[in-house]
C-alpha atoms as a PDB file:
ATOM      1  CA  UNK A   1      35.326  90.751  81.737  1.00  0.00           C
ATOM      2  CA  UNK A   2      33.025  88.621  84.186  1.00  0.00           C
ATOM      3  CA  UNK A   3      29.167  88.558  83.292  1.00  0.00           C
ATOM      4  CA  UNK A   4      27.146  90.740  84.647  1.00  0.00           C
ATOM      5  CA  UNK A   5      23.380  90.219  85.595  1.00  0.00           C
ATOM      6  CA  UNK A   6      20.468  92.340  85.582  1.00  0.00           C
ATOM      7  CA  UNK A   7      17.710  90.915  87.325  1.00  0.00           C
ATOM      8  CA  UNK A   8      14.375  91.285  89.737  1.00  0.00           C
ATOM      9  CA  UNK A   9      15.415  90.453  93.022  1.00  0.00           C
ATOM     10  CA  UNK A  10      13.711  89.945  96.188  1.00  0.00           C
ATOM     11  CA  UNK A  11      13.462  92.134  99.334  1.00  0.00           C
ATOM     12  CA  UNK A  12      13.695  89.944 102.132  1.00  0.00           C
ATOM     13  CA  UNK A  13      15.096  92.062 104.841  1.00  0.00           C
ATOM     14  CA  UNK A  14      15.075  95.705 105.150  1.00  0.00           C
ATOM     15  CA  UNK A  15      16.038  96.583 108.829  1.00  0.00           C
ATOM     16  CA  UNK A  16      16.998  99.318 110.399  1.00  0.00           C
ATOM     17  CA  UNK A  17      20.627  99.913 112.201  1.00  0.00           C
ATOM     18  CA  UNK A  18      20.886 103.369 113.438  1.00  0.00           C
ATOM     19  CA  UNK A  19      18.300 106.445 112.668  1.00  0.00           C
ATOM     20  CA  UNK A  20      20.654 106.689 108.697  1.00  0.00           C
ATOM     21  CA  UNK A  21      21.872 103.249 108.132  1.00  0.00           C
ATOM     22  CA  UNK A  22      19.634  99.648 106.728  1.00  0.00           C
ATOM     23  CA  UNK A  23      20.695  96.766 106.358  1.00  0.00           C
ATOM     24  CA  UNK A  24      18.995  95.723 103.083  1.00  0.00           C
ATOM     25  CA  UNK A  25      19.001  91.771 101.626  1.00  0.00           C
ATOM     26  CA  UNK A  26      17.841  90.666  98.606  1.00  0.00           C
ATOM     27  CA  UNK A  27      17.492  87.333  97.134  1.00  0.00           C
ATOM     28  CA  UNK A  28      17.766  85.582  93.742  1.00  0.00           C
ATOM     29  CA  UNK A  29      15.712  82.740  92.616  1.00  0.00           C
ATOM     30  CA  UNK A  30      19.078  81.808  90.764  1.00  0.00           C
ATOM     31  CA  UNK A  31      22.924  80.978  91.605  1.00  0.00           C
ATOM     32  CA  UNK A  32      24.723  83.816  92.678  1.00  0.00           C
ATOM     33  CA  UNK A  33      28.175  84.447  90.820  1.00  0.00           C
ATOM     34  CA  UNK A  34      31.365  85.117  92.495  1.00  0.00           C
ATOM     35  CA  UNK A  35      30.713  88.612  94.540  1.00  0.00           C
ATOM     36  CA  UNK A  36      34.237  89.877  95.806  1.00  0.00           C
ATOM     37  CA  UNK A  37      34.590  92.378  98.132  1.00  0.00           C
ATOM     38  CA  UNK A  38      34.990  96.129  96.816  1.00  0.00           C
ATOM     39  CA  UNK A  39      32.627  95.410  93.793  1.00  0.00           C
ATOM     40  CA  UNK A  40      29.239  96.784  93.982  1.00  0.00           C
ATOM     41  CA  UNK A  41      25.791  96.655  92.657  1.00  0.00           C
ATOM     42  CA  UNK A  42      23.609  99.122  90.927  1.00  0.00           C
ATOM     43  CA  UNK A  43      19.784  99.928  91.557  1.00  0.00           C
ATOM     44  CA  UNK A  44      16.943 100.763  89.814  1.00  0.00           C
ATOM     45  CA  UNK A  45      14.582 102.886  92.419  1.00  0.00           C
ATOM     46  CA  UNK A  46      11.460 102.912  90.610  1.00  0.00           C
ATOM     47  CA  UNK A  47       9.264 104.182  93.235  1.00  0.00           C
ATOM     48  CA  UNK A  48      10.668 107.796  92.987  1.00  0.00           C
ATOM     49  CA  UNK A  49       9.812 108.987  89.587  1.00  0.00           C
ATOM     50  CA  UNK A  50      12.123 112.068  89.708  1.00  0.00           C
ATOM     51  CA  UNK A  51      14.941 109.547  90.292  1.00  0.00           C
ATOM     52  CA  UNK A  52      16.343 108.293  86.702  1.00  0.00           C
ATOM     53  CA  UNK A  53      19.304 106.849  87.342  1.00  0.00           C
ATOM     54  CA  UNK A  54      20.606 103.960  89.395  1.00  0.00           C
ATOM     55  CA  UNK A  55      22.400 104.111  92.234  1.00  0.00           C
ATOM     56  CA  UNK A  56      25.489 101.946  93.298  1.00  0.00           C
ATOM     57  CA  UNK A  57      25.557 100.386  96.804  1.00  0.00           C
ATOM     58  CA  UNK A  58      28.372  98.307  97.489  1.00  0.00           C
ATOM     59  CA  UNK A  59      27.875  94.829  98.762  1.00  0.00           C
ATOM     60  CA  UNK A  60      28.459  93.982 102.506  1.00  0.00           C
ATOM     61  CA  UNK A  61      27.889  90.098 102.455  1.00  0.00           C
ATOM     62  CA  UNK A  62      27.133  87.511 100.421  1.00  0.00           C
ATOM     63  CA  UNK A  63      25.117  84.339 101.554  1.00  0.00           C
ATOM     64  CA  UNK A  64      25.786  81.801  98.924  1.00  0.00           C
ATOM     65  CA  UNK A  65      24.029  79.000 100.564  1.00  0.00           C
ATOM     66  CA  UNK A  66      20.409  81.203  99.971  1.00  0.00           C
ATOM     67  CA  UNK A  67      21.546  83.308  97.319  1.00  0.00           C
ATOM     68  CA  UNK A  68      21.367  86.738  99.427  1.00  0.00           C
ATOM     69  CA  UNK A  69      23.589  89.796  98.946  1.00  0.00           C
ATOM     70  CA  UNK A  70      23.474  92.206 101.644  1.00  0.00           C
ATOM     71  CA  UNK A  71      24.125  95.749 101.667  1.00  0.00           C
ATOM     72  CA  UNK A  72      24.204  98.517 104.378  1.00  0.00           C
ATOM     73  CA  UNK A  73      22.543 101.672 103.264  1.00  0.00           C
ATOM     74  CA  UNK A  74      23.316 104.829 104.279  1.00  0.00           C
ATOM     75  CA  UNK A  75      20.705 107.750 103.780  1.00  0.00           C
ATOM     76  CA  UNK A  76      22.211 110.818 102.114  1.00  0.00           C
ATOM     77  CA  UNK A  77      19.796 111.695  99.329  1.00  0.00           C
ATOM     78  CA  UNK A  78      16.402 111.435  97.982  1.00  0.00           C
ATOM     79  CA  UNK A  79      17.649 107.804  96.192  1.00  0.00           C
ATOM     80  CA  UNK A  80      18.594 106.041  99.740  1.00  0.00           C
ATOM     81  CA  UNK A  81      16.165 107.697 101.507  1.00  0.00           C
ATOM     82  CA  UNK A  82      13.492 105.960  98.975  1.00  0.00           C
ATOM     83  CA  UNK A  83      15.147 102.245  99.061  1.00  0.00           C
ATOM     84  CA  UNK A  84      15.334 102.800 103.024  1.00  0.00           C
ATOM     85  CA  UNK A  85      11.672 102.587 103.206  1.00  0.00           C
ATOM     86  CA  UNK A  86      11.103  99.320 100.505  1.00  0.00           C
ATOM     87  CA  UNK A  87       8.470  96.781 101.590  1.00  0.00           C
ATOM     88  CA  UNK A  88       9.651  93.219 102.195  1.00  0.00           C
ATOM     89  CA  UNK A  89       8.451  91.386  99.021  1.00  0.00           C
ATOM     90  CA  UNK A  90       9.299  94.262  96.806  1.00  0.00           C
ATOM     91  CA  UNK A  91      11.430  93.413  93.907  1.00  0.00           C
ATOM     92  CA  UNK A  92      13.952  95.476  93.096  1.00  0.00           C
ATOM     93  CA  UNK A  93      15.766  95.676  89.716  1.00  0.00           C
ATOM     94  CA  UNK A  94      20.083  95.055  89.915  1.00  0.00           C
ATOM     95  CA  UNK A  95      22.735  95.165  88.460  1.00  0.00           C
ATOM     96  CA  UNK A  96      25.331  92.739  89.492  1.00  0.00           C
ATOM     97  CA  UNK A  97      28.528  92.377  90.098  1.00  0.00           C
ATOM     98  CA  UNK A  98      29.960  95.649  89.064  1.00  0.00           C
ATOM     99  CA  UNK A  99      33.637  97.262  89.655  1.00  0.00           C
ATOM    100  CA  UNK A 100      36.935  95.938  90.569  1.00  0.00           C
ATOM    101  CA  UNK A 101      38.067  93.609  93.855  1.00  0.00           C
ATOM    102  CA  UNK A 102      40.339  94.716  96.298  1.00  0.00           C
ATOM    103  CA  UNK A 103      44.165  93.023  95.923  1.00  0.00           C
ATOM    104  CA  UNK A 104      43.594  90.378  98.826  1.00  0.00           C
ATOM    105  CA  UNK A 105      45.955  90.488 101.651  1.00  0.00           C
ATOM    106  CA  UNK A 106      48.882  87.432 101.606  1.00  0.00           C
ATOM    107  CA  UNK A 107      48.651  85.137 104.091  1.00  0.00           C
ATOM    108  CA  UNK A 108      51.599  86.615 106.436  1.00  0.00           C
ATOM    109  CA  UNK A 109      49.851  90.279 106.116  1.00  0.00           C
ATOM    110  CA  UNK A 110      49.206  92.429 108.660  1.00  0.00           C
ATOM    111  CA  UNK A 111      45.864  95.110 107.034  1.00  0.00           C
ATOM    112  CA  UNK A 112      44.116  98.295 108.432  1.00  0.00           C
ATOM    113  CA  UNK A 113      41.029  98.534 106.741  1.00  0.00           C
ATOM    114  CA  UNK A 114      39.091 102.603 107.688  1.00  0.00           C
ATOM    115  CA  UNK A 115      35.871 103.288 106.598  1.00  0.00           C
ATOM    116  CA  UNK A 116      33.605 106.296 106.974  1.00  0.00           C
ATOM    117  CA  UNK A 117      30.087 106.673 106.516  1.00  0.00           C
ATOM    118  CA  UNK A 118      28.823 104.504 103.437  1.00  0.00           C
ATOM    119  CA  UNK A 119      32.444 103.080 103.253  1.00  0.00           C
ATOM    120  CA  UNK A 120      31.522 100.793 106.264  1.00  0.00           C
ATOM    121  CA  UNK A 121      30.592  97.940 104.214  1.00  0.00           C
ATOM    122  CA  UNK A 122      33.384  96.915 101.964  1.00  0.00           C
ATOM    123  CA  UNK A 123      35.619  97.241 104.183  1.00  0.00           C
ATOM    124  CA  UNK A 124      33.574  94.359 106.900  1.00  0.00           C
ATOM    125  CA  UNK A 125      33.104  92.176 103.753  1.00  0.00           C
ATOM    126  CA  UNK A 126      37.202  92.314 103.286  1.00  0.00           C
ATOM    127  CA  UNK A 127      38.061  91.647 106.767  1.00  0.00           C
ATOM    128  CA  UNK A 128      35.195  88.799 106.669  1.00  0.00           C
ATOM    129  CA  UNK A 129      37.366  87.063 103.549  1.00  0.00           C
ATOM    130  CA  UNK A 130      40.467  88.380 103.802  1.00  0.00           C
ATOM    131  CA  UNK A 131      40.976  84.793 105.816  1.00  0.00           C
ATOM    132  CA  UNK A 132      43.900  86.651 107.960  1.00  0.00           C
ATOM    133  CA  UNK A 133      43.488  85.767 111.785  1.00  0.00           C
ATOM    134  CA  UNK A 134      41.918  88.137 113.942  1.00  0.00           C
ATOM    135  CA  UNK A 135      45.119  89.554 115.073  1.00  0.00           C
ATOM    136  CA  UNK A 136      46.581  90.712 111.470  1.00  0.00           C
ATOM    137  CA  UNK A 137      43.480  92.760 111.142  1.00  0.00           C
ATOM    138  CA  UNK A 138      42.592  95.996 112.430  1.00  0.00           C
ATOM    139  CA  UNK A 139      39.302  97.872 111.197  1.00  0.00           C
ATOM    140  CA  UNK A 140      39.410 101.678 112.147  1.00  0.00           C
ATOM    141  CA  UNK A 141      35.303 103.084 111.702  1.00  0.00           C
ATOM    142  CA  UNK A 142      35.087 107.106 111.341  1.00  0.00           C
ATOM    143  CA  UNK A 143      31.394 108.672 112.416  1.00  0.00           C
ATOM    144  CA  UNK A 144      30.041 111.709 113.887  1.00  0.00           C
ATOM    145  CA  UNK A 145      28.523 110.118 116.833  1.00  0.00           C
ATOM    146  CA  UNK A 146      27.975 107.336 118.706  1.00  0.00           C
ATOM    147  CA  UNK A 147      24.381 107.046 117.134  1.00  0.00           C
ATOM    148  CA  UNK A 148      26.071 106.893 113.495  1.00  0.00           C
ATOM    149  CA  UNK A 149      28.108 103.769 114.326  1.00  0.00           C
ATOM    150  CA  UNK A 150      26.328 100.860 113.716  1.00  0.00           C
ATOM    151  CA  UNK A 151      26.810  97.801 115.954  1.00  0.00           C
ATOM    152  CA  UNK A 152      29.471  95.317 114.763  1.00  0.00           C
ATOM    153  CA  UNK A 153      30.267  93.113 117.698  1.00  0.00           C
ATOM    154  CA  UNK A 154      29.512  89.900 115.520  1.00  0.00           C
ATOM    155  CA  UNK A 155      32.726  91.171 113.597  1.00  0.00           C
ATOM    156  CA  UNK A 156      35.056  90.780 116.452  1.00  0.00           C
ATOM    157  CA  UNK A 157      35.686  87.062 115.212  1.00  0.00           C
ATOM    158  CA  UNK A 158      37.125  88.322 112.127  1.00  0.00           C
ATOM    159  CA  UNK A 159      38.972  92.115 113.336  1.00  0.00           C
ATOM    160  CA  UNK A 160      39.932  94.164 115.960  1.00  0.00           C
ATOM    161  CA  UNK A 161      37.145  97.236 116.043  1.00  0.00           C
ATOM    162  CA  UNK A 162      38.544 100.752 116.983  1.00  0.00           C
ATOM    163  CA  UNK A 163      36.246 103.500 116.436  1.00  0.00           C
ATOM    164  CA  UNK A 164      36.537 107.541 116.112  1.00  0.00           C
ATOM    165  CA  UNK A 165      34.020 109.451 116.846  1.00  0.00           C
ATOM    166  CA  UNK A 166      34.156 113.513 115.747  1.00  0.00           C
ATOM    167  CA  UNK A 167      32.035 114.616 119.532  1.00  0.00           C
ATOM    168  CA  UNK A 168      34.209 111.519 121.215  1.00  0.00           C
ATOM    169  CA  UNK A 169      30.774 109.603 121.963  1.00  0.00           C
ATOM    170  CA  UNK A 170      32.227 106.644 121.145  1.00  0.00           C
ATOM    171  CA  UNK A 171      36.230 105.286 120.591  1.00  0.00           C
ATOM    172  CA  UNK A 172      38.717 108.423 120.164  1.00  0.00           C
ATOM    173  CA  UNK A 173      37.605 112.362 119.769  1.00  0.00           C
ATOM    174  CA  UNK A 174      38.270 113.426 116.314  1.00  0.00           C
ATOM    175  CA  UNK A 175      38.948 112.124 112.618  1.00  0.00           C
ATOM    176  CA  UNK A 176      40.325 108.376 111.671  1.00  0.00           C
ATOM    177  CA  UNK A 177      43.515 109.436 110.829  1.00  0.00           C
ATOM    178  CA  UNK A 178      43.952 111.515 113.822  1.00  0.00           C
ATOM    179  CA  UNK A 179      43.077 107.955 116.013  1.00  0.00           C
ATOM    180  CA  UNK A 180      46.335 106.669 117.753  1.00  0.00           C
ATOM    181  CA  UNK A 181      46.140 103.044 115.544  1.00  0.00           C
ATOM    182  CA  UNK A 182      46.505 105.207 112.526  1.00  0.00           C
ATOM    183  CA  UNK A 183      48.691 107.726 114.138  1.00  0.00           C
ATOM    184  CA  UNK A 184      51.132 105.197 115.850  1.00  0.00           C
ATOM    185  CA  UNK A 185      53.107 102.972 113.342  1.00  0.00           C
ATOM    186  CA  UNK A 186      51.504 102.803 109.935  1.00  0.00           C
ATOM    187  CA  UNK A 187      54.983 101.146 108.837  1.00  0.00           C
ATOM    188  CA  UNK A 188      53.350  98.177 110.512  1.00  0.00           C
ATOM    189  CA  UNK A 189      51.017  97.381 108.725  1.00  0.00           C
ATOM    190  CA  UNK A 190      51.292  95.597 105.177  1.00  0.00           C
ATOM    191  CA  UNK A 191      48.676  96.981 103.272  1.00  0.00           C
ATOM    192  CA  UNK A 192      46.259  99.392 104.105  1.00  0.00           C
ATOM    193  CA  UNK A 193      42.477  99.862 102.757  1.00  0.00           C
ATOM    194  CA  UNK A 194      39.852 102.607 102.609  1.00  0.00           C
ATOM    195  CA  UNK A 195      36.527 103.588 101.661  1.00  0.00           C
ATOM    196  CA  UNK A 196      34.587 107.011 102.901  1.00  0.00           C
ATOM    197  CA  UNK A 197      34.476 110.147 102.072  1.00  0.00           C
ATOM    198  CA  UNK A 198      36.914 112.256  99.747  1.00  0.00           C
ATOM    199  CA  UNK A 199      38.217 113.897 102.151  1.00  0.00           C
ATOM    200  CA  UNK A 200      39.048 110.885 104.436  1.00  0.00           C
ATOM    201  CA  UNK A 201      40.683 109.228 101.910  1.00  0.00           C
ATOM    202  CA  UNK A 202      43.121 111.687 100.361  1.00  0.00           C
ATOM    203  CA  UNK A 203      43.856 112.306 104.239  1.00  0.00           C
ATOM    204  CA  UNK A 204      44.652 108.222 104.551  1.00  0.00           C
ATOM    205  CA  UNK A 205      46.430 108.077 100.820  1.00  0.00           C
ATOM    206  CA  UNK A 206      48.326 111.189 102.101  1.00  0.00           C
ATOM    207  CA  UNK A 207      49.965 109.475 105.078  1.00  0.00           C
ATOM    208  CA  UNK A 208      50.353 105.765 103.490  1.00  0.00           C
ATOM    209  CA  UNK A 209      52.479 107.524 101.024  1.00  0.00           C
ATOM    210  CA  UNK A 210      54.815 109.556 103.230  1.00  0.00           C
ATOM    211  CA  UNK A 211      54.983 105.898 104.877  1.00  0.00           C
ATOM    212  CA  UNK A 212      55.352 103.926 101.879  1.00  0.00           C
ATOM    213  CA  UNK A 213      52.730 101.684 102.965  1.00  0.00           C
ATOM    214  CA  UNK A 214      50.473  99.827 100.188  1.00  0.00           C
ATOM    215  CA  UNK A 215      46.960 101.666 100.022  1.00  0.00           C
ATOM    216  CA  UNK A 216      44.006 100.773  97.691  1.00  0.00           C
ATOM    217  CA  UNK A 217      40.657 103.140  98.547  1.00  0.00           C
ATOM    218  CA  UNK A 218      37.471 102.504  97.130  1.00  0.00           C
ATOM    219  CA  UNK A 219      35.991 105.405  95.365  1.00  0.00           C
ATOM    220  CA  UNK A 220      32.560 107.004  95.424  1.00  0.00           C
ATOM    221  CA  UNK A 221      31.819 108.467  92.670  1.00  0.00           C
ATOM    222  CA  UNK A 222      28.614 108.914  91.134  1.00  0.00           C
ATOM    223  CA  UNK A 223      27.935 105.663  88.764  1.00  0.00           C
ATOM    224  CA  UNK A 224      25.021 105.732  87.461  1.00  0.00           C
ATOM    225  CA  UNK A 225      25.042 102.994  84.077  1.00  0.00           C
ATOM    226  CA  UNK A 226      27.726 100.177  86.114  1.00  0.00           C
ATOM    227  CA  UNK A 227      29.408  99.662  82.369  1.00  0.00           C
ATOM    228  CA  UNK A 228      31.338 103.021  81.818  1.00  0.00           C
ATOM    229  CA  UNK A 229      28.866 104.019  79.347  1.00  0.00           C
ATOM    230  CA  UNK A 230      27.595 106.909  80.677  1.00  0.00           C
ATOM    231  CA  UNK A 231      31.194 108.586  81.634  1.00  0.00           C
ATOM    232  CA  UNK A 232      29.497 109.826  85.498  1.00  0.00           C
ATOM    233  CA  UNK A 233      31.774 108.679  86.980  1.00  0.00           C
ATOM    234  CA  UNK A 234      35.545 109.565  85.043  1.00  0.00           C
ATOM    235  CA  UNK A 235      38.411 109.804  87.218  1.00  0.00           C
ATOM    236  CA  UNK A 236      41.979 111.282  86.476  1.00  0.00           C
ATOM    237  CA  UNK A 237      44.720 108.796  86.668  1.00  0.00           C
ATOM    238  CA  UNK A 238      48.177 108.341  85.776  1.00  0.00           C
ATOM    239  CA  UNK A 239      46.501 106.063  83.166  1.00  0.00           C
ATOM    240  CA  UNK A 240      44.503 109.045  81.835  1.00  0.00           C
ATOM    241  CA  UNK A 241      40.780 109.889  82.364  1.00  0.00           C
ATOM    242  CA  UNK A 242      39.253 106.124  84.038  1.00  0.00           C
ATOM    243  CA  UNK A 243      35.473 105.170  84.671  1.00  0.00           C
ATOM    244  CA  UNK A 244      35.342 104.605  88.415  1.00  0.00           C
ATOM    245  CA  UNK A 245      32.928 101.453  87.564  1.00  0.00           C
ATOM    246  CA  UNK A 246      34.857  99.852  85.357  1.00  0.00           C
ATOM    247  CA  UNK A 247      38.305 100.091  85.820  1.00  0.00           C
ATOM    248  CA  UNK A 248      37.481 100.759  89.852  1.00  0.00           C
ATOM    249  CA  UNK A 249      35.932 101.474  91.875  1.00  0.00           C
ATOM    250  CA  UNK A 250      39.153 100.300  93.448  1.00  0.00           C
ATOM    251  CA  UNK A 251      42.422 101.725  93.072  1.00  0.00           C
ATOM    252  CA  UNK A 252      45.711 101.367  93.755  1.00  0.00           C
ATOM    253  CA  UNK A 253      46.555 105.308  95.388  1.00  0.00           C
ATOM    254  CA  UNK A 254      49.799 105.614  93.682  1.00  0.00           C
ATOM    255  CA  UNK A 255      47.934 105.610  90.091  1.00  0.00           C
ATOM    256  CA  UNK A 256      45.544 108.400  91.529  1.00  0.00           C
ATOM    257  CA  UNK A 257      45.803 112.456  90.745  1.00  0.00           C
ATOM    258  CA  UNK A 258      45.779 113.006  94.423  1.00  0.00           C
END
């Protein structure tokens, strides 16, 4: 199992996106290991009292050159809301890295990555080092509104953007899987990857499936320790009962109870 770390890093960016999503960078006054996309890190919010445990946040970039890892954070609770508003020059205490890597696409591979909400980020870092040209990637983006998208147009060098929008503000009315590039010819596409909600991704695993199209998704379950200690986050599999941060959080669908 790789090392993990559990160290004081420093704020040196908290910006805001949208009115719910940061972007959030911290730095280490060390080497950064190998951060993969799909794994995630784990932190300590210390200025909320009432908040005991950590909370995960997957990582959106890495910058090895100046030892950064970035994440986007969504508010949805008392625990994002509270890192949302952290000072640059704070500290924050992490856990790092945590979870499993997505299987990388091969070289000939043709992906659809979908995210929704908080499942934004992993699925950017993967198209970012999947190495795949811009063509043999397609990144489908699920939010309510216009005003819950955040702006990605630096990532058309790495992905074709198609968004879905639930009031049609923005890309196609309606869910992700009800968009026409996930409605059209999933048999096209070599693998396909996911992180959102639940609901989203049964809906995705559902259709890949009845395709029989390769589909990892990246759950989001509640992980509190990062070293399946606790037993937050257990998952039935066709494995038996899994800890989503150890043995996940990504996971083949096929070895899913879904």
């Amino acid at each position: 199992m790789p090392k993990k770390f559990v160290k004081d890093l420093n704020v040196v960016e908290n910006r805001a996106l949208n009115a719910t999503n940061f972007l959030i960078k911290v730095q280490s006054d060390t080497k950064l290991p190998e951060i993969k996309p799909g794994q995630f890190v784990n932190i300590e919010i210390k200025e909320a009292e009432e908040i005991f445990l950590r909370r995960p946040f997957s990582v959106f970039e890495v910058d090895y050159e100046n030892n950064i890892i970035s994440m986007i954070v969504k508010i949805l609770g008392r625990g994002s809301r509270k890192l949302t508003e952290i000072a640059v020059g704070s500290r924050l205490s992490i856990v790092y890295p945590l979870g499993k890597t997505f299987t990388y696409p091969a070289v000939n591979d043709k992906i659809l990555l979908i995210g929704g909400g908080s499942g934004v980020a992993p699925m950017l870092f993967l198209a970012k080092e999947s190495g795949l040209p811009v063509e043999n990637v397609d990144i489908l983006l699920g939010a309510r509104s216009k005003e819950d998208h955040i702006n990605l147009n630096n990532y058309k060098k790495y992905a074709n953007l198609h968004y879905a929008s639930e009031d049609g503000s923005l890309g196609e009315k309606g869910f992700v899987t009800q968009h026409s590039i996930f409605t059209g010819n999933l048999k096209s596409y070599s693998k396909i990857y996911a992180c959102g909600p639940d609901g989203m991704m049964r809906a995705v695993a559902k259709e890949a499936k009845a395709t029989n199209v390769f589909c990892e998704v990246s759950l989001e379950n509640l992980m509190a320790c990062g070293f399946g200690v606790c037993l937050c986050c257990i998952e039935p599999t066709s494995k038996g009962n899994q800890c989503v941060c150890t043995d996940g959080p990504v996971f083949n669908i096929n070895d899913l109870k879904w």
